[in-house]
C-alpha atoms as a PDB file:
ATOM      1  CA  UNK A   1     243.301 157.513 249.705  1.00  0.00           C
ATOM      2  CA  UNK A   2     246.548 158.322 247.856  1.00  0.00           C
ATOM      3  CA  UNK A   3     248.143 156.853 244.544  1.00  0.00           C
ATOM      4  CA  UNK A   4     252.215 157.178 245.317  1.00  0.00           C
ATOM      5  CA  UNK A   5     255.024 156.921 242.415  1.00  0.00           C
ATOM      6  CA  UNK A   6     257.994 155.972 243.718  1.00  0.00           C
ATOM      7  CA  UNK A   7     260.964 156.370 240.585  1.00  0.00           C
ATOM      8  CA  UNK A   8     264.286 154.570 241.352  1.00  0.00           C
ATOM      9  CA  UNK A   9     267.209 154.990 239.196  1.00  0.00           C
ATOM     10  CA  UNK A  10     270.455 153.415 238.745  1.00  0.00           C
ATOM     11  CA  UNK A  11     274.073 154.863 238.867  1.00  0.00           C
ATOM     12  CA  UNK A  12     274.724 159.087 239.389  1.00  0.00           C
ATOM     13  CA  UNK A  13     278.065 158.473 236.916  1.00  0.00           C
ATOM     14  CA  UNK A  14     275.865 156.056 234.575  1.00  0.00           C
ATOM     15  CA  UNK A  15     272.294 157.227 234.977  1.00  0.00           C
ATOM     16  CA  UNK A  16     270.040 155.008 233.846  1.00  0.00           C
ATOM     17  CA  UNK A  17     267.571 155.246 231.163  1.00  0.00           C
ATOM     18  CA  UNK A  18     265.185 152.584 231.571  1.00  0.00           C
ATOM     19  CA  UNK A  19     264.071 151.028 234.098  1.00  0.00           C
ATOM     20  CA  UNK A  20     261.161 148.691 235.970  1.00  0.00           C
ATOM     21  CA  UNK A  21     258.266 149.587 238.231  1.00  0.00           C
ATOM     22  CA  UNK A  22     255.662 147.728 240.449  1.00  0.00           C
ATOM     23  CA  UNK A  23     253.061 148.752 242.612  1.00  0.00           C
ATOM     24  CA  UNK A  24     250.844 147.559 245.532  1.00  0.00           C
ATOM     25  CA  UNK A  25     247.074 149.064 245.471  1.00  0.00           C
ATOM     26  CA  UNK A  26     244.877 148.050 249.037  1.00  0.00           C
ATOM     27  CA  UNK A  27     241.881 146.020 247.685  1.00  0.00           C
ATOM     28  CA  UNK A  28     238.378 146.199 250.394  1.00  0.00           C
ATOM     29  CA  UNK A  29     236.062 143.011 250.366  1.00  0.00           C
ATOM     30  CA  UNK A  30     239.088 140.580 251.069  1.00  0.00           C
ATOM     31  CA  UNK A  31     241.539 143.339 252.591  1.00  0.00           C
ATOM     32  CA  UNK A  32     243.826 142.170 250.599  1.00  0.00           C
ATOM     33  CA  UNK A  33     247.087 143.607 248.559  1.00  0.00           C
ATOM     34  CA  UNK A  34     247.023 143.606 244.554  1.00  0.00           C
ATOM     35  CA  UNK A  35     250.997 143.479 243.092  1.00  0.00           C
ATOM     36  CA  UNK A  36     251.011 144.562 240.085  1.00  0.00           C
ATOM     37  CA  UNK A  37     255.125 144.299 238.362  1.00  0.00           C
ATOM     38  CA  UNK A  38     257.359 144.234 235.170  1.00  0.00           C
ATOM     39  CA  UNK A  39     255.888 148.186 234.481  1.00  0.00           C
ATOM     40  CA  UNK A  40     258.176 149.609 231.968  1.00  0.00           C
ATOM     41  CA  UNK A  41     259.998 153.006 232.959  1.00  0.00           C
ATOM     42  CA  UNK A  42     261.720 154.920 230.305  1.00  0.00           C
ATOM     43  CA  UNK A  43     263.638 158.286 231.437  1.00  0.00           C
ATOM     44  CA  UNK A  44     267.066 159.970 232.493  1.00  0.00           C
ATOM     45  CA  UNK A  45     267.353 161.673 235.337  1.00  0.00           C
ATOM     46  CA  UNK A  46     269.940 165.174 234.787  1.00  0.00           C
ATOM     47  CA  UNK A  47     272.016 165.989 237.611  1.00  0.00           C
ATOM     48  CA  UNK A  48     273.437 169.716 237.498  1.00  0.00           C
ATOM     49  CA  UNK A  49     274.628 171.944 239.978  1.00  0.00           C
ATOM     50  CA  UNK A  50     273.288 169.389 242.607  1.00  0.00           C
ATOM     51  CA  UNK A  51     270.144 169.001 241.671  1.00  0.00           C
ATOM     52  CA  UNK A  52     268.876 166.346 240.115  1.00  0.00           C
ATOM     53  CA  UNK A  53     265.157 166.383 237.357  1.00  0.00           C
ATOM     54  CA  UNK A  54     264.366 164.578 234.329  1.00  0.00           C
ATOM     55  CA  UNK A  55     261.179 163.246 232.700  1.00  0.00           C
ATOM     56  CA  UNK A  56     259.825 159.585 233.274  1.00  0.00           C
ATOM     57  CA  UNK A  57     257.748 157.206 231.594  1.00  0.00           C
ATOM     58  CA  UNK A  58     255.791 154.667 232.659  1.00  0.00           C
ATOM     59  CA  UNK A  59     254.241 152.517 230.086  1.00  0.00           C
ATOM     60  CA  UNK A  60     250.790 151.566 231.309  1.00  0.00           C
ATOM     61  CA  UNK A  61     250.033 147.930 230.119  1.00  0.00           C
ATOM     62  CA  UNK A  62     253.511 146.651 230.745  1.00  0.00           C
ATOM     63  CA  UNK A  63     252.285 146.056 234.227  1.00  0.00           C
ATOM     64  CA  UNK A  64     251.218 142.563 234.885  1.00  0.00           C
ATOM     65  CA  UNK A  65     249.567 141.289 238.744  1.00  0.00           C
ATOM     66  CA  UNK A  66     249.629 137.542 238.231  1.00  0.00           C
ATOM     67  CA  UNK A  67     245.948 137.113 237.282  1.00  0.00           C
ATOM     68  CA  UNK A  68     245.074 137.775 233.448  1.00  0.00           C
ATOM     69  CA  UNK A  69     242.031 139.387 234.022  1.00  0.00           C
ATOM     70  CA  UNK A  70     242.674 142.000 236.801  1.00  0.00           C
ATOM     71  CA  UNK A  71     245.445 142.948 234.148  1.00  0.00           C
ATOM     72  CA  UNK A  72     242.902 143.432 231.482  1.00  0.00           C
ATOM     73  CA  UNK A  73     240.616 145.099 233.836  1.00  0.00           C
ATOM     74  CA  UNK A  74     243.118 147.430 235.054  1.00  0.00           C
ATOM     75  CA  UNK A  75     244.449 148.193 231.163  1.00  0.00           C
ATOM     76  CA  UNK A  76     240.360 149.513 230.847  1.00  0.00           C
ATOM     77  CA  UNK A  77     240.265 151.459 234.083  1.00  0.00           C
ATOM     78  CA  UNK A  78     243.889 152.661 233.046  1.00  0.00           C
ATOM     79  CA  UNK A  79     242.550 153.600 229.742  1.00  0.00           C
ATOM     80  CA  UNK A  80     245.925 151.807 227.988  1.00  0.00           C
ATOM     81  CA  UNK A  81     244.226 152.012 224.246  1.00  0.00           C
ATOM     82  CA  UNK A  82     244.167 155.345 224.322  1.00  0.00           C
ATOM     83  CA  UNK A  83     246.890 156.670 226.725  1.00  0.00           C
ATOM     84  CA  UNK A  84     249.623 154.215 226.809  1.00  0.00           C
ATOM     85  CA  UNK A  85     251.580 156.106 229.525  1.00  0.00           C
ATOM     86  CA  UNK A  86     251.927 158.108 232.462  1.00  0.00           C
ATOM     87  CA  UNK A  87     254.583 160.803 232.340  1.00  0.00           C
ATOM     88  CA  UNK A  88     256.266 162.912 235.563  1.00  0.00           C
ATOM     89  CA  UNK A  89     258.414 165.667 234.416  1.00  0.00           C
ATOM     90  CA  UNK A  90     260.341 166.360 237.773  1.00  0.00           C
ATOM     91  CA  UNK A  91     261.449 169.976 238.150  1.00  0.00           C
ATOM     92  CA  UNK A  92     265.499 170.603 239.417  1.00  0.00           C
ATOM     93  CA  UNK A  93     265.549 169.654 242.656  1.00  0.00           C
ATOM     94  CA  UNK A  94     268.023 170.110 245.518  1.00  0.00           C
ATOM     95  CA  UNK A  95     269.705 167.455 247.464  1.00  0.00           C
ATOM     96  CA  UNK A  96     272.477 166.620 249.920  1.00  0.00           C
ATOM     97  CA  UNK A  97     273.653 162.670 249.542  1.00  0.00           C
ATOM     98  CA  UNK A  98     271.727 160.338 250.690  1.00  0.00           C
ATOM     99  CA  UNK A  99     269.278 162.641 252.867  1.00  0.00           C
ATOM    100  CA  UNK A 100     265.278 162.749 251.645  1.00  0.00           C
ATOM    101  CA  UNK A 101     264.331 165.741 250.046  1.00  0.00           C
ATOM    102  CA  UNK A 102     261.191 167.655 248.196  1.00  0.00           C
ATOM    103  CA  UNK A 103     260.618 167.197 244.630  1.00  0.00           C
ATOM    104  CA  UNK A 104     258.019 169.143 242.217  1.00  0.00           C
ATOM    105  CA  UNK A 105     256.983 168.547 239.006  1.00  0.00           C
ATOM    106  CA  UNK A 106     253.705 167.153 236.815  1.00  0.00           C
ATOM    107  CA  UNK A 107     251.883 164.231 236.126  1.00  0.00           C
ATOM    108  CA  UNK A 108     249.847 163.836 233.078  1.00  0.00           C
ATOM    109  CA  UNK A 109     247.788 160.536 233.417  1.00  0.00           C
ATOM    110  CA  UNK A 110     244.863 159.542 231.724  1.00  0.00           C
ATOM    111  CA  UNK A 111     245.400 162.488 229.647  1.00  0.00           C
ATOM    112  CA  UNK A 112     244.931 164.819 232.425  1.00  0.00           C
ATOM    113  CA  UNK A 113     248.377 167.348 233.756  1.00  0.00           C
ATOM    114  CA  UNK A 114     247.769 167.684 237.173  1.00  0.00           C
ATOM    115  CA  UNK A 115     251.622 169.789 239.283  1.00  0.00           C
ATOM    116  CA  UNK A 116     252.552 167.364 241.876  1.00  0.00           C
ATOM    117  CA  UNK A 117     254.780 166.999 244.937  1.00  0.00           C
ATOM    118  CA  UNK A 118     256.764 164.388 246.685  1.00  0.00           C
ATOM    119  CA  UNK A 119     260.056 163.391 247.715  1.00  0.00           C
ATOM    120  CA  UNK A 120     263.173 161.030 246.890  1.00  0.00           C
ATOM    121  CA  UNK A 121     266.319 160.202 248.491  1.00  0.00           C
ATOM    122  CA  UNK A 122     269.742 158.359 247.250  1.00  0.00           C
ATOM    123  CA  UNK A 123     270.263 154.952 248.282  1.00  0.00           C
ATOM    124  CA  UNK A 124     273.507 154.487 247.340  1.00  0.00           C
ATOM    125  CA  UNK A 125     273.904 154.971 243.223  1.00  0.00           C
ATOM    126  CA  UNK A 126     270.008 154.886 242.967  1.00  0.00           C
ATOM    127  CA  UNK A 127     267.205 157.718 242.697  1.00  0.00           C
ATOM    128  CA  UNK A 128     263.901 156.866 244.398  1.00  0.00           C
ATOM    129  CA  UNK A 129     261.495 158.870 244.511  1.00  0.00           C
ATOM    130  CA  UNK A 130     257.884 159.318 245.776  1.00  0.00           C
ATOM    131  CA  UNK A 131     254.366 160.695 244.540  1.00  0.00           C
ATOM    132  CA  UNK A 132     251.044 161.052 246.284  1.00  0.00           C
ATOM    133  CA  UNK A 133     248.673 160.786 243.441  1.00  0.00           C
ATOM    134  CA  UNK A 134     244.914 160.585 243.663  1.00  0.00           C
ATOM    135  CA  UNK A 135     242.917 158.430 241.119  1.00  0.00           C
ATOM    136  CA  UNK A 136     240.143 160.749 241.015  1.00  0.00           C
ATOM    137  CA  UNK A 137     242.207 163.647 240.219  1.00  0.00           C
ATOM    138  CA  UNK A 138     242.489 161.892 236.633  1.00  0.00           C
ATOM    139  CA  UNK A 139     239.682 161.042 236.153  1.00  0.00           C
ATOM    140  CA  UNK A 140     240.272 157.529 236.663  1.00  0.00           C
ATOM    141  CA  UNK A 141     237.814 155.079 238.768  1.00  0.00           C
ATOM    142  CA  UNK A 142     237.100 152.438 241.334  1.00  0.00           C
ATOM    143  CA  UNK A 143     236.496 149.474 239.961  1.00  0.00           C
ATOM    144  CA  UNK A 144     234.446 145.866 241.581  1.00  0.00           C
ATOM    145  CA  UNK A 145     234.350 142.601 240.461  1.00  0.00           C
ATOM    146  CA  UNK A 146     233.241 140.047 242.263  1.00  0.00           C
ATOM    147  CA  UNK A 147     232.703 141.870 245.839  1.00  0.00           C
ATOM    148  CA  UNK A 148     236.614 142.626 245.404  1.00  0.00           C
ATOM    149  CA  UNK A 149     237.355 146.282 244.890  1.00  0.00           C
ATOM    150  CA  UNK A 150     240.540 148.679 244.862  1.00  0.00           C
ATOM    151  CA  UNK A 151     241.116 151.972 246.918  1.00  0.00           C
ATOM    152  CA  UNK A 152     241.556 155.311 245.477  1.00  0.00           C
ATOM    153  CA  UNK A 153     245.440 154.721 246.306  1.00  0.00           C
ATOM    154  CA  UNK A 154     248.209 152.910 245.206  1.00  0.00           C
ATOM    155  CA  UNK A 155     252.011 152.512 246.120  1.00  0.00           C
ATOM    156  CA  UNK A 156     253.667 152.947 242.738  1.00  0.00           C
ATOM    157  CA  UNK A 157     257.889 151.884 242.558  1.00  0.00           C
ATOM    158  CA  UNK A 158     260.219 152.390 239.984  1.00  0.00           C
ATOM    159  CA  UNK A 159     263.737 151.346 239.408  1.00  0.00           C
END
């Protein structure tokens, strides 16, 4: 299973630098969907030459899934006390309006750098973009409570 970061951001003449996120993460024992929203982004994307990087924050515990204790519970799997955020450094990347294209860059999550790939595409004035991220690859767990528990994947969007 697969972790994916998707970053969205706002105008190309007025980049943004701060933003939202949310994501969805595929829970087995109830097959069920956990929404998790109101994750803080902090970053501006550079546009040079036609290609477009940046560095973006995500702050961990800003993230909140409608239930107070899965939100504590996934601050300690997250490990929010002692790395507060997740940061992608995207590498210049090529691309041609609003077509999808490859991006490159690094992750460091749970205090672990790990080079990752993706893509993003424009829709319209906004930048979003998507990561394939594996929650084992940072050292990071599955967690059960109650016969509930969460993949090793989760669709990550940012805006």
């Amino acid at each position: 299973m697969q972790r994916i970061f998707s970053l969205a951001f706002m105008s190309l003449s007025q980049i943004a630098a701060a933003g939202t996120a949310t994501f969805d993460i595929k829970a087995f024992g109830q097959m069920m969907t956990i929404t998790g929203e109101k994750g803080t982004v902090e970053g501006k994307p550079q546009i040079q030459d036609g290609k477009v990087s940046g560095t973006f924050t995500v702050v961990l515990s800003s993230f909140k899934t409608g239930i107070s204790l899965r939100d504590e519970h996934m601050r300690e799997d997250l490990r929010t006390a002692t790395y507060p955020i997740a940061t992608y450094d995207m590498m210049p990347s090529a691309f041609e309006g609003s077509k999808e294209f490859p991006i490159n860059g690094t992750l460091e999550l749970n205090g672990i750098k790990k080079p990752l790939s993706g893509t993003a595409v424009f829709k319209g004035k906004t930048l979003n973009a998507t990561l394939i991220v594996k929650l084992k690859d940072f050292g990071l767990h599955q967690r059960t409570h109650l016969g509930i528990g969460v993949g090793d994947s989760a669709t990550v969007k940012m805006e």
